[in-house]
Protein backbone atom coordinates (compact mmCIF):
# COMPACT_ATOMS: atom_id res chain seq x y z
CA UNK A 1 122.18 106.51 89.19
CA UNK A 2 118.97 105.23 87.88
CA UNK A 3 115.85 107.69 88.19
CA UNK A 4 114.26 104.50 90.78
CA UNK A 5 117.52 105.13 92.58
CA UNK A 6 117.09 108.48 92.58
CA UNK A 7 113.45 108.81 93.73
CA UNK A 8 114.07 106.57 96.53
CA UNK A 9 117.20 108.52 97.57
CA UNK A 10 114.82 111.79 97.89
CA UNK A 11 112.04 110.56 99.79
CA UNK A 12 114.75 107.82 101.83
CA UNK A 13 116.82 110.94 102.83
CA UNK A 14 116.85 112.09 106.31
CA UNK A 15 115.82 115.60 105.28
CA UNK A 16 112.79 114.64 103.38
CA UNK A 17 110.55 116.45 105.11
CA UNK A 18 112.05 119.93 105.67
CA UNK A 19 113.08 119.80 101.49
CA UNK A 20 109.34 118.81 100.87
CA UNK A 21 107.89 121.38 103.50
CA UNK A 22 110.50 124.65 101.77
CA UNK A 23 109.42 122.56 98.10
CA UNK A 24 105.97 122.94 98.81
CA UNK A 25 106.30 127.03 100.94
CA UNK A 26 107.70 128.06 97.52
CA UNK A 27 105.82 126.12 95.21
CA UNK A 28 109.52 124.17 93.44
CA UNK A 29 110.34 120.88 92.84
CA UNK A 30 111.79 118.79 95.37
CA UNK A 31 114.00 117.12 92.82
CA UNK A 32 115.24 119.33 90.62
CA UNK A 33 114.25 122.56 92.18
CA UNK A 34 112.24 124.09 88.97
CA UNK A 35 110.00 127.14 90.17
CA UNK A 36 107.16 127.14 86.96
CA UNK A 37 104.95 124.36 88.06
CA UNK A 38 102.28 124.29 85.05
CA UNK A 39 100.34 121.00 85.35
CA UNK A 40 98.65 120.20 82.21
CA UNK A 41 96.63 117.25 83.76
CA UNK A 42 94.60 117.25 87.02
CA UNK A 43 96.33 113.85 88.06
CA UNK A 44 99.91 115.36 87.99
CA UNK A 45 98.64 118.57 89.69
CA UNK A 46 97.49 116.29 92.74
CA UNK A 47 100.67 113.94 92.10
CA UNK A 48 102.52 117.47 93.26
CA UNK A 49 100.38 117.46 96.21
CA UNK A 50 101.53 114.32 97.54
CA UNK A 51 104.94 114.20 96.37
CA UNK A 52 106.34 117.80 95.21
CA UNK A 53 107.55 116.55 92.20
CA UNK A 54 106.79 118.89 89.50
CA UNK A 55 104.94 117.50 86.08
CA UNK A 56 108.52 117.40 84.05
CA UNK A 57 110.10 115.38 87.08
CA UNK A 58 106.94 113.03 87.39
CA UNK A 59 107.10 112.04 83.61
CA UNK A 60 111.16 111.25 84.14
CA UNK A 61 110.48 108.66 87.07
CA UNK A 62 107.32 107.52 86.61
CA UNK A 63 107.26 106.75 82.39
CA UNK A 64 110.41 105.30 82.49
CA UNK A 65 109.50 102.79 85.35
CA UNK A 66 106.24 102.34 82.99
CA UNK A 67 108.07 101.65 79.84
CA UNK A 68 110.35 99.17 81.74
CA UNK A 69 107.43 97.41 83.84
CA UNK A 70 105.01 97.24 80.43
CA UNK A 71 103.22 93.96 79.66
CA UNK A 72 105.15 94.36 76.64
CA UNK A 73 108.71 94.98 77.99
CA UNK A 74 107.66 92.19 80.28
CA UNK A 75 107.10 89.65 77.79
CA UNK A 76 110.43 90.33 75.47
């Protein structure tokens, strides 16, 4: 499964809300469950906020969909 697959599968699943509500009670991931949320940027720290996707989890989906939807992917 591609990590766009995957990230719409989590937040198109019909128990979005009770994983992100328990994600966000115990301060984890809502994709891969990881418990040591460091942010190291204040951007990825309010990223969690919204989504409760820790830092590691936001790099996976969101750089790769970057690298694939650069100006410079776009233009090979």
């Amino acid at each position: 499964m591609s990590d766009y697959a995957e990230l719409v599968r989590i937040f198109d699943s019909s128990d979005y809300k009770s994983r992100y509500i328990r994600a966000k009670a115990s301060n984890s991931c809502i994709c891969c469950g990881g418990k040591e949320l460091e942010f190291n940027f204040p951007c990825t720290r309010f990223e969690y906020s919204i989504s409760a996707l820790c830092e590691d989890c936001q790099n996976r989906f969101f750089n790769n969909y970057a690298k694939r939807n650069s100006p410079q992917q776009m233009a090979v």
